[in-house]
Structures are given as structure tokens and as C-alpha cells.
C-alpha atoms as a PDB file:
ATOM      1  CA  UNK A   1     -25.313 -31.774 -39.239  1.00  0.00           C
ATOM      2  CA  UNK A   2     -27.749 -30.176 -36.587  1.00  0.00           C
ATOM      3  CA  UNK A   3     -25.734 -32.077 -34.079  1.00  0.00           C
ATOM      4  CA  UNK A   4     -22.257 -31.192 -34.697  1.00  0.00           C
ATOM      5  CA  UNK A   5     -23.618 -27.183 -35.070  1.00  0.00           C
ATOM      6  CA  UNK A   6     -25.148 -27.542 -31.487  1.00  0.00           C
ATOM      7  CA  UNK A   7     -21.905 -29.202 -30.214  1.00  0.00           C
ATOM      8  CA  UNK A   8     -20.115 -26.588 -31.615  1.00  0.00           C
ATOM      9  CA  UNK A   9     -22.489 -23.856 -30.661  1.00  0.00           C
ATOM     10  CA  UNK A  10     -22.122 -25.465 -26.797  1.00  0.00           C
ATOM     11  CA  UNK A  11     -18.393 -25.633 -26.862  1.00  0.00           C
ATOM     12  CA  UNK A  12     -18.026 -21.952 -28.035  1.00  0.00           C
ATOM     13  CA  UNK A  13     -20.253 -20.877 -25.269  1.00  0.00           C
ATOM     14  CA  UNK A  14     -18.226 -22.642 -22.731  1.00  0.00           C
ATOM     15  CA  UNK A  15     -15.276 -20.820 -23.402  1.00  0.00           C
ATOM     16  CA  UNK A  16     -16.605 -17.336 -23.315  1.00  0.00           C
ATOM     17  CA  UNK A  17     -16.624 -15.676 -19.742  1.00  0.00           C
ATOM     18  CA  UNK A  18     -19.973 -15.613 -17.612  1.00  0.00           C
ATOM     19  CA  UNK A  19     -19.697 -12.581 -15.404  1.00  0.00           C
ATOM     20  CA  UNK A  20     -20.877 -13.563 -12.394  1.00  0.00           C
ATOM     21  CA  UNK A  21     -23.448 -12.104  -9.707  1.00  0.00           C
ATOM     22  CA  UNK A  22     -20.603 -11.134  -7.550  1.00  0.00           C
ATOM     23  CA  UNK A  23     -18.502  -9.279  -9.980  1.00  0.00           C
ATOM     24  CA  UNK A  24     -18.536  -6.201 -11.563  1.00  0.00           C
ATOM     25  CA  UNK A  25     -16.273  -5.423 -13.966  1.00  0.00           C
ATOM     26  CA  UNK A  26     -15.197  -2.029 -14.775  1.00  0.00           C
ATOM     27  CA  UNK A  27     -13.019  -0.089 -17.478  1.00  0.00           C
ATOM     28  CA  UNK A  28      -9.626   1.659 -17.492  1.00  0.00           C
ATOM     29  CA  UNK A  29     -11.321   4.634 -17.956  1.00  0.00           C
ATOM     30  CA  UNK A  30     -14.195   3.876 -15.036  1.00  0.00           C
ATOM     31  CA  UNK A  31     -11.142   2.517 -12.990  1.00  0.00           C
ATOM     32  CA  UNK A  32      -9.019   5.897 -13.573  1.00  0.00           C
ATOM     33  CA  UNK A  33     -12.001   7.955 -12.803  1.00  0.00           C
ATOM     34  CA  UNK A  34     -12.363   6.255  -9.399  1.00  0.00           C
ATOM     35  CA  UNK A  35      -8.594   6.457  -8.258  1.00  0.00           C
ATOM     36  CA  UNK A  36      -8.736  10.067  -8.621  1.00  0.00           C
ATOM     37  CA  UNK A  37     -11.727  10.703  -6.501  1.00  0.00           C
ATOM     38  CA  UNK A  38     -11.373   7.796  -3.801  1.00  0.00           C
ATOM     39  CA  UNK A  39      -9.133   5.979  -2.019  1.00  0.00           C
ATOM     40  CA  UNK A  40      -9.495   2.145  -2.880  1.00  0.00           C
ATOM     41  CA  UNK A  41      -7.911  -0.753  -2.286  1.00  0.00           C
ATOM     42  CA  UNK A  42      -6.483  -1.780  -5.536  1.00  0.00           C
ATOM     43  CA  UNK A  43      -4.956  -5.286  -5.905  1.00  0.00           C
ATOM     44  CA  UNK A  44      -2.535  -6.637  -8.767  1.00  0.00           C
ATOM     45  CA  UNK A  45      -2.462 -10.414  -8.733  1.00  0.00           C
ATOM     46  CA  UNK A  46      -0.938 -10.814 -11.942  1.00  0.00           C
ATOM     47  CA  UNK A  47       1.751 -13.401 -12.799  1.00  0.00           C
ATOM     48  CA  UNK A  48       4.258 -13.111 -12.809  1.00  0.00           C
ATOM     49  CA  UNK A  49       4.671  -9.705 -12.162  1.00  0.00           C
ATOM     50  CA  UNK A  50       4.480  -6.624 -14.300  1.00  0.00           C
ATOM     51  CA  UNK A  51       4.286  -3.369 -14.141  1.00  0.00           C
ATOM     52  CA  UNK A  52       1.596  -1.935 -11.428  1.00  0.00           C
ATOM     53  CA  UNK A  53      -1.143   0.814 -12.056  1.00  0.00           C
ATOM     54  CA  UNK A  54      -0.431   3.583 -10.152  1.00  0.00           C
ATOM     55  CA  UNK A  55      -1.874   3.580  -6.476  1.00  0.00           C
ATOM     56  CA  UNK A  56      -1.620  -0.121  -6.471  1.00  0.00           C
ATOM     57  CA  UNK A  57      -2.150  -1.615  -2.710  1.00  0.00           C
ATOM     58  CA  UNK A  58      -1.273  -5.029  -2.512  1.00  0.00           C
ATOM     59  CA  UNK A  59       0.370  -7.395  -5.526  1.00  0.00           C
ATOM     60  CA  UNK A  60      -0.529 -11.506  -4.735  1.00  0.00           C
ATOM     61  CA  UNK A  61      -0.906 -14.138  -7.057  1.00  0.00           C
ATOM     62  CA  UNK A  62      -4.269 -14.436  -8.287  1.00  0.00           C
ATOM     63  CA  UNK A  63      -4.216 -18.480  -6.983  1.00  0.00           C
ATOM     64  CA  UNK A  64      -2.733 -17.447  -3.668  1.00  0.00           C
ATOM     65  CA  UNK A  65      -5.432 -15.021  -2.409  1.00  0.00           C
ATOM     66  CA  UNK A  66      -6.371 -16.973  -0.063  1.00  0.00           C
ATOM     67  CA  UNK A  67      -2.426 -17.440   1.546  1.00  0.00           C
ATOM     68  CA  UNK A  68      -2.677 -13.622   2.162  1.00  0.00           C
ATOM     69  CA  UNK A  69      -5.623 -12.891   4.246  1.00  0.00           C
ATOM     70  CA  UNK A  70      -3.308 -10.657   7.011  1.00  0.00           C
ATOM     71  CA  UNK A  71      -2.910  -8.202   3.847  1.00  0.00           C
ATOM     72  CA  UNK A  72      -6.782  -8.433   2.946  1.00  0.00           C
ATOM     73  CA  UNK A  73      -8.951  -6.104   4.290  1.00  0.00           C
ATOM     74  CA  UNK A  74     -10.957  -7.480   7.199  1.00  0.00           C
ATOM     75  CA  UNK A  75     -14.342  -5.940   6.715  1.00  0.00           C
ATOM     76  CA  UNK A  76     -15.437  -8.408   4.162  1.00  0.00           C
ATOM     77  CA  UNK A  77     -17.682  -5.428   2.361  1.00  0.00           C
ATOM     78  CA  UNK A  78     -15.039  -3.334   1.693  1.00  0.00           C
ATOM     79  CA  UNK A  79     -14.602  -2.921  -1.781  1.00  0.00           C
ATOM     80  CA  UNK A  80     -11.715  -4.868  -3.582  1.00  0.00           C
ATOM     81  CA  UNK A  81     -10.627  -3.704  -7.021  1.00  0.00           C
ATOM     82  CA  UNK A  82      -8.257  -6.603  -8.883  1.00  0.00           C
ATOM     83  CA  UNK A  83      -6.544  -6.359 -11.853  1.00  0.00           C
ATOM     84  CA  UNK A  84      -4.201  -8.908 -13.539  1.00  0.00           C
ATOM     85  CA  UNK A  85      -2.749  -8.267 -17.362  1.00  0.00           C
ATOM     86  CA  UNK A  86      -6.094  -9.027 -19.270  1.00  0.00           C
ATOM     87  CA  UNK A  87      -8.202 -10.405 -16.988  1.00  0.00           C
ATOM     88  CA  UNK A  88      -8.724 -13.789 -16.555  1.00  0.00           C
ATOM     89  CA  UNK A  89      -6.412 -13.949 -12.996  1.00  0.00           C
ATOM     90  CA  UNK A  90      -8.487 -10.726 -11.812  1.00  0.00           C
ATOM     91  CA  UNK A  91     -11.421 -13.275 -12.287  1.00  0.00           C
ATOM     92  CA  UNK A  92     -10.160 -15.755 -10.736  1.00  0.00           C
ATOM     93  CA  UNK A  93      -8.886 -13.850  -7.624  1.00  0.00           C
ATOM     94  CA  UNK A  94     -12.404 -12.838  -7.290  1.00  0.00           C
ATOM     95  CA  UNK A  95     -14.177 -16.081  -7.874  1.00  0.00           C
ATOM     96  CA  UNK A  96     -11.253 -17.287  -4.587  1.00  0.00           C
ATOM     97  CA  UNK A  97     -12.570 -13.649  -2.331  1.00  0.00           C
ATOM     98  CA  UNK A  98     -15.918 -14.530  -2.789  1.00  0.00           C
ATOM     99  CA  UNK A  99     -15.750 -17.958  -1.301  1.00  0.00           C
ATOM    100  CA  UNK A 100     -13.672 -16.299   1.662  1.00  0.00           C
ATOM    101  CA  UNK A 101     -17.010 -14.238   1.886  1.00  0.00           C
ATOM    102  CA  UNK A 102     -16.270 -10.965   0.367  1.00  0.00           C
ATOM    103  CA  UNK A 103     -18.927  -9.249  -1.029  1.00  0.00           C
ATOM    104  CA  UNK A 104     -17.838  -6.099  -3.264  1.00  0.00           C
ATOM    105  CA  UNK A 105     -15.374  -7.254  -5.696  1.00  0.00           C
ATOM    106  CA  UNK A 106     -14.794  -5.420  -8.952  1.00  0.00           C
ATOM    107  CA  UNK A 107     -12.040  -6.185 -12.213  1.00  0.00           C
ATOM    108  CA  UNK A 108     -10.495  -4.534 -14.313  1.00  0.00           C
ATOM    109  CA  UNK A 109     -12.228  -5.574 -17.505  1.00  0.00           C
ATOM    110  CA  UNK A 110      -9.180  -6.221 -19.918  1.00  0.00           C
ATOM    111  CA  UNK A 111      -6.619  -5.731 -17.660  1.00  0.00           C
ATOM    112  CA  UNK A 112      -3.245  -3.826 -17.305  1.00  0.00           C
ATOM    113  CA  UNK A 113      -3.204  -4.126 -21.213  1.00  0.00           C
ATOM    114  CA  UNK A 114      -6.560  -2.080 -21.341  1.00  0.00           C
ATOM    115  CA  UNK A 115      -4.993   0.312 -18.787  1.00  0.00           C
ATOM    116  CA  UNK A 116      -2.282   1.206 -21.379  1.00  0.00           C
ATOM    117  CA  UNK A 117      -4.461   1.028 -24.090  1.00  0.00           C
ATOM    118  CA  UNK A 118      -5.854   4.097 -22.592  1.00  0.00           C
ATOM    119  CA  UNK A 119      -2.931   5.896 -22.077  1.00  0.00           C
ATOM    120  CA  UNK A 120      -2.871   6.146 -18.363  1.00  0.00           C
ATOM    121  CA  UNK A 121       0.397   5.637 -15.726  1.00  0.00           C
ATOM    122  CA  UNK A 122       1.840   3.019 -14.448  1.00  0.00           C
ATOM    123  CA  UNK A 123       3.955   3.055 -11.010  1.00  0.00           C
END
């Protein structure tokens, strides 16, 4: 019995999301706070596509980040905000910029659904 608890304890922690060291993941609400006192550069690599948060940048497939680098920004510290529609592609996307060495990425934490969730505009 102890075994089939800790096989099911590991399997239920391998499906949960580690955040990792190079992420930080914000709200709608910290994300909506930002866009109206900064200009960032705001990236929707949902897909397909949907609807896009106002003052979105750039729209690219979260597994083709790496096909767009013209579009990127080329100081690799800038600061890249993704989103996607709940957040799993906005992790990926990052996981993809931080192997092509950039350094301040930040997601949406929930997505374009959390974005509506708190009531704020869409393009």
C-alpha cells in the first residue's frame, strides 16, 4: 500500500508546474498595472489564435519562438512578457527564450482566460 501511495504521490507531483528560476509569473491584475505605466514588449503565442490583450506586440506560436528571432528584441535583457490562453504555451515560449539566452522573461499566470476573468480589454 505504501508503494502505490508514493507512486501516486510522485506521479501527481510530476504533473503540477515547477516555476522555474528564469520565470516569473505575474497576474492580470499585476500585468494591467504594468501596461498602463510602461511600455513593454508583450507577446501572444497562443494557438491558434485568439483574441489579443490590448497593447499586444508580437503574436508567434509558442513552439516557433525560436523561427522569429528578427521580431525578438535583440538585447537579450530586455524584458519579455508572454501570454498564451492559460498558460502552459506562455511557459513553454519561455522555457524556448531562455535557451536562446534571454534573461527577463515573465507569464501571464493563467492566461488570456485570467485576463477576462478580471474584466479587462482585449484588442
Amino acid at each position: 500500500m505504501k508503494k502505490i501511495l508514493g507512486i501516486l504521490l510522485i506521479t501527481l507531483s510530476a504533473c503540477q508546474f515547477q516555476q522555474p528560476d528564469y520565470l516569473k509569473m505575474l497576474s492580470a491584475t499585476e500585468l494591467h498595472e504594468i501596461l498602463q505605466k510602461e511600455d513593454i514588449f508583450l507577446v501572444d503565442v497562443h494557438t491558434p489564435q485568439q483574441r489579443h490583450i490590448k497593447g499586444t506586440d508580437l503574436v508567434i506560436p509558442y513552439n516557433e519562438v525560436d523561427k522569429h528571432l528578427e521580431k525578438l528584441p535583440q538585447d537579450k535583457t530586455t524584458p519579455i512578457y508572454l501570454y498564451c490562453e492559460g498558460g502552459p504555451m506562455g511557459n513553454a515560449a519561455a522555457k524556448k527564450l531562455h535557451e536562446m539566452g534571454y534573461q527577463n522573461i515573465f507569464n501571464l499566470d493563467g492566461g488570456a482566460s485570467a485576463w477576462k476573468t478580471a474584466g479587462f480589454e482585449f484588442e
